[in-house]
N, C-alpha and C. Protein backbone atom coordinates (compact mmCIF):
# COMPACT_ATOMS: atom_id res chain seq x y z
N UNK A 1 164.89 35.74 70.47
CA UNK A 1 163.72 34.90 70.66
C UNK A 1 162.60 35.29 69.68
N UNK A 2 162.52 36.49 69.75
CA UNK A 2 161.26 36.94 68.55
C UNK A 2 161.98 36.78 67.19
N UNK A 3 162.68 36.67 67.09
CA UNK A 3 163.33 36.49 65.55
C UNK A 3 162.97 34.92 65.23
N UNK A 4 163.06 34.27 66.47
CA UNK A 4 163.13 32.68 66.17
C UNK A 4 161.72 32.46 65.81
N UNK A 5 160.80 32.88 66.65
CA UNK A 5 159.34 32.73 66.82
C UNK A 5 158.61 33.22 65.49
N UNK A 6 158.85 33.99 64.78
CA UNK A 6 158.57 35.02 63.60
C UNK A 6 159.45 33.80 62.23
N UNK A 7 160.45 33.06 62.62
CA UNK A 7 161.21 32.13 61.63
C UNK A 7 159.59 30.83 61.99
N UNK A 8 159.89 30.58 62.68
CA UNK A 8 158.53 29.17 63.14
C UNK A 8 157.39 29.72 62.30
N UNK A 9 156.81 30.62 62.39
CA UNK A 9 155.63 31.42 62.17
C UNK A 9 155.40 31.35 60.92
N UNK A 10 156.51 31.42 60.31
CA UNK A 10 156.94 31.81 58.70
C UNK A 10 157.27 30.35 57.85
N UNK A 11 157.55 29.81 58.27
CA UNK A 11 157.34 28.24 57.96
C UNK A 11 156.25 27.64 58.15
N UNK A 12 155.44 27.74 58.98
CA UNK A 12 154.29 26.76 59.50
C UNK A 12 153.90 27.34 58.45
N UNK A 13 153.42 29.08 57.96
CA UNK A 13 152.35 29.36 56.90
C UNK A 13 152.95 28.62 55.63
N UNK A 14 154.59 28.43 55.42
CA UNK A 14 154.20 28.32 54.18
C UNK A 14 154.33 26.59 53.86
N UNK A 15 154.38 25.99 54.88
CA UNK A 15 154.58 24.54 54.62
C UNK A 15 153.21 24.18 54.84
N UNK A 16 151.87 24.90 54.92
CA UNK A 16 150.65 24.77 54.85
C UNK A 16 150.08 24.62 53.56
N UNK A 17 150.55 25.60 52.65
CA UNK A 17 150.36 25.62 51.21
C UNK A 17 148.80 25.58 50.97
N UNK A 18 148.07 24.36 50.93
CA UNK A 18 146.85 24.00 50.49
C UNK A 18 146.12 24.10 52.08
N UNK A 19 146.11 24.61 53.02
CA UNK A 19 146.08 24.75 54.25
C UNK A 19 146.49 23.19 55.32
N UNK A 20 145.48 23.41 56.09
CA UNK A 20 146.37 22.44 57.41
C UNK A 20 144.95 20.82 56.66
N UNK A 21 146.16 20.06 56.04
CA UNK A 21 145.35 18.60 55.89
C UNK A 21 144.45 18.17 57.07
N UNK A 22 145.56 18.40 58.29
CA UNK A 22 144.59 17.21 59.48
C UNK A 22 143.09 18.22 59.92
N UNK A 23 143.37 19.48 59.68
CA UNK A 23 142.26 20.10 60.02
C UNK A 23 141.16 19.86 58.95
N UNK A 24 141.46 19.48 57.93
CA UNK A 24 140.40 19.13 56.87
C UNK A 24 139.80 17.82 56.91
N UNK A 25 140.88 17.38 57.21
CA UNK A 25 140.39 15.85 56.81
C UNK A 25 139.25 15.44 58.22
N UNK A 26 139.51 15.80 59.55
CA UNK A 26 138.67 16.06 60.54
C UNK A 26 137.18 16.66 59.99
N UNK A 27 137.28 17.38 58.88
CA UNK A 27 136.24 18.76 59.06
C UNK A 27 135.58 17.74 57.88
N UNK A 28 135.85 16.50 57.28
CA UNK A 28 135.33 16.15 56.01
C UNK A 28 133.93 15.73 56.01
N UNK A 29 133.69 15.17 57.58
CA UNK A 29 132.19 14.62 57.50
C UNK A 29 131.45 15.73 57.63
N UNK A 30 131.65 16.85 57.99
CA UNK A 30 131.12 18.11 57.45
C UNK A 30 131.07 18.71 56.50
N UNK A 31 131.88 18.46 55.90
CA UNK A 31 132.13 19.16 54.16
C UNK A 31 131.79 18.74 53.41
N UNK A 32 131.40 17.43 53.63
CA UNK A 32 130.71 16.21 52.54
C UNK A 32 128.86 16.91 52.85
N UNK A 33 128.65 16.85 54.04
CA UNK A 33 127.26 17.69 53.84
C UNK A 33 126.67 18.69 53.71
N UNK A 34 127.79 19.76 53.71
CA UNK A 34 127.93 21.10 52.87
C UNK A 34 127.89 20.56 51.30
N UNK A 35 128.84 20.00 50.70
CA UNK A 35 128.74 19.35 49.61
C UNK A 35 127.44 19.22 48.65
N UNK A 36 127.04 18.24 49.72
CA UNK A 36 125.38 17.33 49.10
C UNK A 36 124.70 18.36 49.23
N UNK A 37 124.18 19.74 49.77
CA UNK A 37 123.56 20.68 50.17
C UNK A 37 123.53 21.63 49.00
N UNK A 38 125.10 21.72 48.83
CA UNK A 38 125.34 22.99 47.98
C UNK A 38 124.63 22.93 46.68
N UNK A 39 123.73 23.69 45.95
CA UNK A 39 123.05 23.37 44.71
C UNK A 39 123.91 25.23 43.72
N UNK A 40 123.76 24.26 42.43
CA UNK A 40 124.27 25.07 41.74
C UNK A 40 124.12 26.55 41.44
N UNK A 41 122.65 26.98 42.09
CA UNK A 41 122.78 28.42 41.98
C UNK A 41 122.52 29.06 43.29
N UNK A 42 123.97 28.23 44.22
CA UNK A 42 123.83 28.96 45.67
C UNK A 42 124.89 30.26 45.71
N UNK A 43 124.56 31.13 46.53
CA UNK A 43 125.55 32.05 46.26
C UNK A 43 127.37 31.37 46.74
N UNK A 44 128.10 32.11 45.89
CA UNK A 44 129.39 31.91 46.43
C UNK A 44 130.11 32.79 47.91
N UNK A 45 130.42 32.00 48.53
CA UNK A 45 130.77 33.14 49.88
C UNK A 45 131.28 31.96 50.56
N UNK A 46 132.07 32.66 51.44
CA UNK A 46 132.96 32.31 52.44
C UNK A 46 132.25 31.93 53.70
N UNK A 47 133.02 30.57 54.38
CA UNK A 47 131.77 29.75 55.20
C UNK A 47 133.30 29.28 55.77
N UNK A 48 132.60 28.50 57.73
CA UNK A 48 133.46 28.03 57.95
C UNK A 48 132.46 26.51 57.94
N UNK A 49 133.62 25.74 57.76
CA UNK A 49 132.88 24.12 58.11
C UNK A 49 133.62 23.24 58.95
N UNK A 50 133.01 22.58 59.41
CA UNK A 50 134.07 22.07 60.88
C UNK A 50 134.93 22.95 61.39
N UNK A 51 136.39 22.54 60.85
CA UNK A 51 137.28 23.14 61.99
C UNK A 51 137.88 24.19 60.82
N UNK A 52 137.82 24.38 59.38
CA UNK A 52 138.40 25.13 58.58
C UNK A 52 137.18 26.23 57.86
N UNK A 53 138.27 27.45 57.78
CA UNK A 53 137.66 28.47 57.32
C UNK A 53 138.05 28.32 55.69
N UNK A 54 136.86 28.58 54.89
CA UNK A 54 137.15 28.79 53.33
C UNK A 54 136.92 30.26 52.89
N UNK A 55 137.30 30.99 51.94
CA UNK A 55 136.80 31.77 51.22
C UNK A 55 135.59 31.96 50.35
N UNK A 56 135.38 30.51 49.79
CA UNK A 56 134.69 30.58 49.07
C UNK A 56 134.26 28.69 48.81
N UNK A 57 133.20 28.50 48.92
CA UNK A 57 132.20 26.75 48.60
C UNK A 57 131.55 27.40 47.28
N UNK A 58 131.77 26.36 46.54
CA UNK A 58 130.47 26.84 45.40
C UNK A 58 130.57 25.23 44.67
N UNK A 59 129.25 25.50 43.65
CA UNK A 59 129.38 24.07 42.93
C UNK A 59 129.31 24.23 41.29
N UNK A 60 130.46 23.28 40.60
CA UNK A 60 130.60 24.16 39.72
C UNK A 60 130.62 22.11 39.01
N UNK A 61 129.73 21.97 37.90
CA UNK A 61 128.81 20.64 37.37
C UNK A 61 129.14 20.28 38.46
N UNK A 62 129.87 18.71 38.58
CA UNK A 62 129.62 17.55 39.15
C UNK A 62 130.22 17.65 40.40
N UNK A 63 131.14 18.92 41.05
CA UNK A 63 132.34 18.85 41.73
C UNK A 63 132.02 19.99 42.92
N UNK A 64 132.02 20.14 43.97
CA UNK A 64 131.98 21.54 44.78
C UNK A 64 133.31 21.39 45.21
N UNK A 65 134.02 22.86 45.24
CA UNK A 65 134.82 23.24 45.67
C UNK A 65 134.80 24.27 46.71
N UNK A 66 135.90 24.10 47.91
CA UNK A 66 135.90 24.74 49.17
C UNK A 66 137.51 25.20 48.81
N UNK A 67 137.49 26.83 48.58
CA UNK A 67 138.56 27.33 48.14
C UNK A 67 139.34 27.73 49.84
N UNK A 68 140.42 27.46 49.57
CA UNK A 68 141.37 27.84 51.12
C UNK A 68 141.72 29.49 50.71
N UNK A 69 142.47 29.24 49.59
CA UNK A 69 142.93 30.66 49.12
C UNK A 69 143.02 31.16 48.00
N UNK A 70 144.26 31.79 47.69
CA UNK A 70 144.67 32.47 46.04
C UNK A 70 146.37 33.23 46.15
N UNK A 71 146.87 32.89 45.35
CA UNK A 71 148.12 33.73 45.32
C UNK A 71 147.45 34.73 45.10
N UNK A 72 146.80 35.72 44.87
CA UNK A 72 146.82 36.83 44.64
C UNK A 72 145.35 37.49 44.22
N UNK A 73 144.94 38.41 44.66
CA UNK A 73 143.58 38.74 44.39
C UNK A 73 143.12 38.13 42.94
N UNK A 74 142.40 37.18 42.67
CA UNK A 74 141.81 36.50 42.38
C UNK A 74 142.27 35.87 40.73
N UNK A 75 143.90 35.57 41.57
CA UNK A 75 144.62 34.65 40.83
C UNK A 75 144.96 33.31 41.31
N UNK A 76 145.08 32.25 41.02
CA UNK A 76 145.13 31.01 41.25
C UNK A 76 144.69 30.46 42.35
N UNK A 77 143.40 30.20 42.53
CA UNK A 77 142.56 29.96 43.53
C UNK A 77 143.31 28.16 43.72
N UNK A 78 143.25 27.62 45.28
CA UNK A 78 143.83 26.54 45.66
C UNK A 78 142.64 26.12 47.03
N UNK A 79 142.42 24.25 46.94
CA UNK A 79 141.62 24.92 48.34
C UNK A 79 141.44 23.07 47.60
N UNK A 80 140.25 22.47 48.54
CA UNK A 80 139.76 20.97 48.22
C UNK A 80 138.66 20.70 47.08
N UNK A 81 138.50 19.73 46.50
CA UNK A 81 137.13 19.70 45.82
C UNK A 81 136.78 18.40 45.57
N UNK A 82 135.24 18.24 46.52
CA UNK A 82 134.50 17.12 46.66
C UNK A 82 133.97 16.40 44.63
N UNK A 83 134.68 15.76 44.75
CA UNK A 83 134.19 14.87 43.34
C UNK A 83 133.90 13.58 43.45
N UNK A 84 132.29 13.30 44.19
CA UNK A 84 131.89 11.69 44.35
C UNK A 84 131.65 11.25 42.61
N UNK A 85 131.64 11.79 41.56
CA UNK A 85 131.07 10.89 40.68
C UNK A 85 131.95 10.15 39.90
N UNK A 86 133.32 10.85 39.82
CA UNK A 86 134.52 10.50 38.72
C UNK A 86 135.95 10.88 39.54
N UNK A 87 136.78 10.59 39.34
CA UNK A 87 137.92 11.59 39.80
C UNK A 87 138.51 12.75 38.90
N UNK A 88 138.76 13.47 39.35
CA UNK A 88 139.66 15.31 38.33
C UNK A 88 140.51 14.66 37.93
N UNK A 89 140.64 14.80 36.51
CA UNK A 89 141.68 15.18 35.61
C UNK A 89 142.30 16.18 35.97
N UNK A 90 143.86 16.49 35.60
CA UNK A 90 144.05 17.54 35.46
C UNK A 90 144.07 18.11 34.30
N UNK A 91 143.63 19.12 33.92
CA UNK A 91 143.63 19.50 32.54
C UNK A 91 144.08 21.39 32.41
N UNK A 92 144.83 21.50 31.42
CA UNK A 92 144.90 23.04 30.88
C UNK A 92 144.18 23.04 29.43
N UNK A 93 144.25 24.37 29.47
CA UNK A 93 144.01 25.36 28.09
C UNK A 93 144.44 26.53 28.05
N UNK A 94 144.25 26.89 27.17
CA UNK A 94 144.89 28.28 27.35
C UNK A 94 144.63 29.47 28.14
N UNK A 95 143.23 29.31 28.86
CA UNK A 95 143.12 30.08 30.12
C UNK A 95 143.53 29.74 32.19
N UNK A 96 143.19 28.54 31.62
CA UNK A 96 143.42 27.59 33.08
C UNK A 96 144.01 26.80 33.04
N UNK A 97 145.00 26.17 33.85
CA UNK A 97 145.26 25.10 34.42
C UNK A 97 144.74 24.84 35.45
N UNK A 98 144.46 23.26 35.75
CA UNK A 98 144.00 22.90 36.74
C UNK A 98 144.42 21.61 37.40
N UNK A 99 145.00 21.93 38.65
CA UNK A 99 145.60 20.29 39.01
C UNK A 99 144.93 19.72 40.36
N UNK A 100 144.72 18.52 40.30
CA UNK A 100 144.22 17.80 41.74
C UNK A 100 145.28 16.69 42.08
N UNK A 101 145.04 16.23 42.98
CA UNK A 101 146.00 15.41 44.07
C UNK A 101 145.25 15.00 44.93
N UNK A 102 144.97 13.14 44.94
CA UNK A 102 144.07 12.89 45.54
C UNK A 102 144.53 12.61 47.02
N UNK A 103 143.06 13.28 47.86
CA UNK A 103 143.19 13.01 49.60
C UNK A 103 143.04 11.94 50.13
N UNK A 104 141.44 11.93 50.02
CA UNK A 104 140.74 10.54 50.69
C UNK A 104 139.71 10.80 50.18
N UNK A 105 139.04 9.52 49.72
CA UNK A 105 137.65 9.13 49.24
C UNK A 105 137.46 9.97 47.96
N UNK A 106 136.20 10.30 48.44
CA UNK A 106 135.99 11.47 47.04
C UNK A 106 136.66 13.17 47.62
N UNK A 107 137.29 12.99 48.13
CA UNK A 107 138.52 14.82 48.08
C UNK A 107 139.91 14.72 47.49
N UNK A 108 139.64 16.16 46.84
CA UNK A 108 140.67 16.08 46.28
C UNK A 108 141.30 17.45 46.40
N UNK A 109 143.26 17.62 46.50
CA UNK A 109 143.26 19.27 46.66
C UNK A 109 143.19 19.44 45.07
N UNK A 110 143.31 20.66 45.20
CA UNK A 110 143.11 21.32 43.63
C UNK A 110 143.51 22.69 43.84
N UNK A 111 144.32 22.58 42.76
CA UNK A 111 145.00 24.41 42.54
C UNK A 111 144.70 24.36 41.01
N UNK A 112 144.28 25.79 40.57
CA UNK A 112 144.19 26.06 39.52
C UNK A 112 145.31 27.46 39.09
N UNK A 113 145.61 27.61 37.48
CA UNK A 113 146.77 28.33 37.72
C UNK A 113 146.18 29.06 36.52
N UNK A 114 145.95 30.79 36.50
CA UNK A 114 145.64 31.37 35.17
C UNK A 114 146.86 32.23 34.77
């Protein structure tokens, strides 16, 4: 039984990936006014909003991002990012990649890959 429960456990985390959608998408009319709030030289830090915990909100030009996570101490950060003015490209260079996948409205997920 604990073997089975520990197999469930171990799937739910990783079929979460970008974390739990329905918990976001719930938490959006909140995150949209975290969003409009957030000004560019707010500190970066970890906040919960609605029903999801982030690591890290910050606003970076036109776009705030609410990071879920990172493969790895502070390698490829993954998480949503509010973009009312345009939609994300995805774009690389030779330091970053960066990809989005649109949610709803102006959200979008976004993983970046260094």
């Amino acid at each position: 039984m604990r073997k089975a429960l520990a197999c469930v456990a171990l799937v739910s985390l990783a079929s979460c990936g970008h974390g739990d959608d329905q918990l976001v998408v719930r938490s959006l009319t909140a995150m949209e006014r975290v969003a409009r709030a957030t000004g560019p030289d707010d500190a970066v830090r970890p906040r919960k909003v609605g029903e999801v915990g982030f690591q890290a909100v910050f606003r970076k030009d036109d776009r705030v991002y609410f990071q879920v996570g990172e493969h790895g101490p502070g390698v490829d950060p993954y998480g949503y990012v509010w973009s009312p003015d345009r939609a994300p490209v995805d774009d690389s260079n030779p330091s970053v990649a960066s990809s989005f996948k649109h949610l709803r409205g102006h959200w979008y997920r976004w993983r970046d890959s260094y």
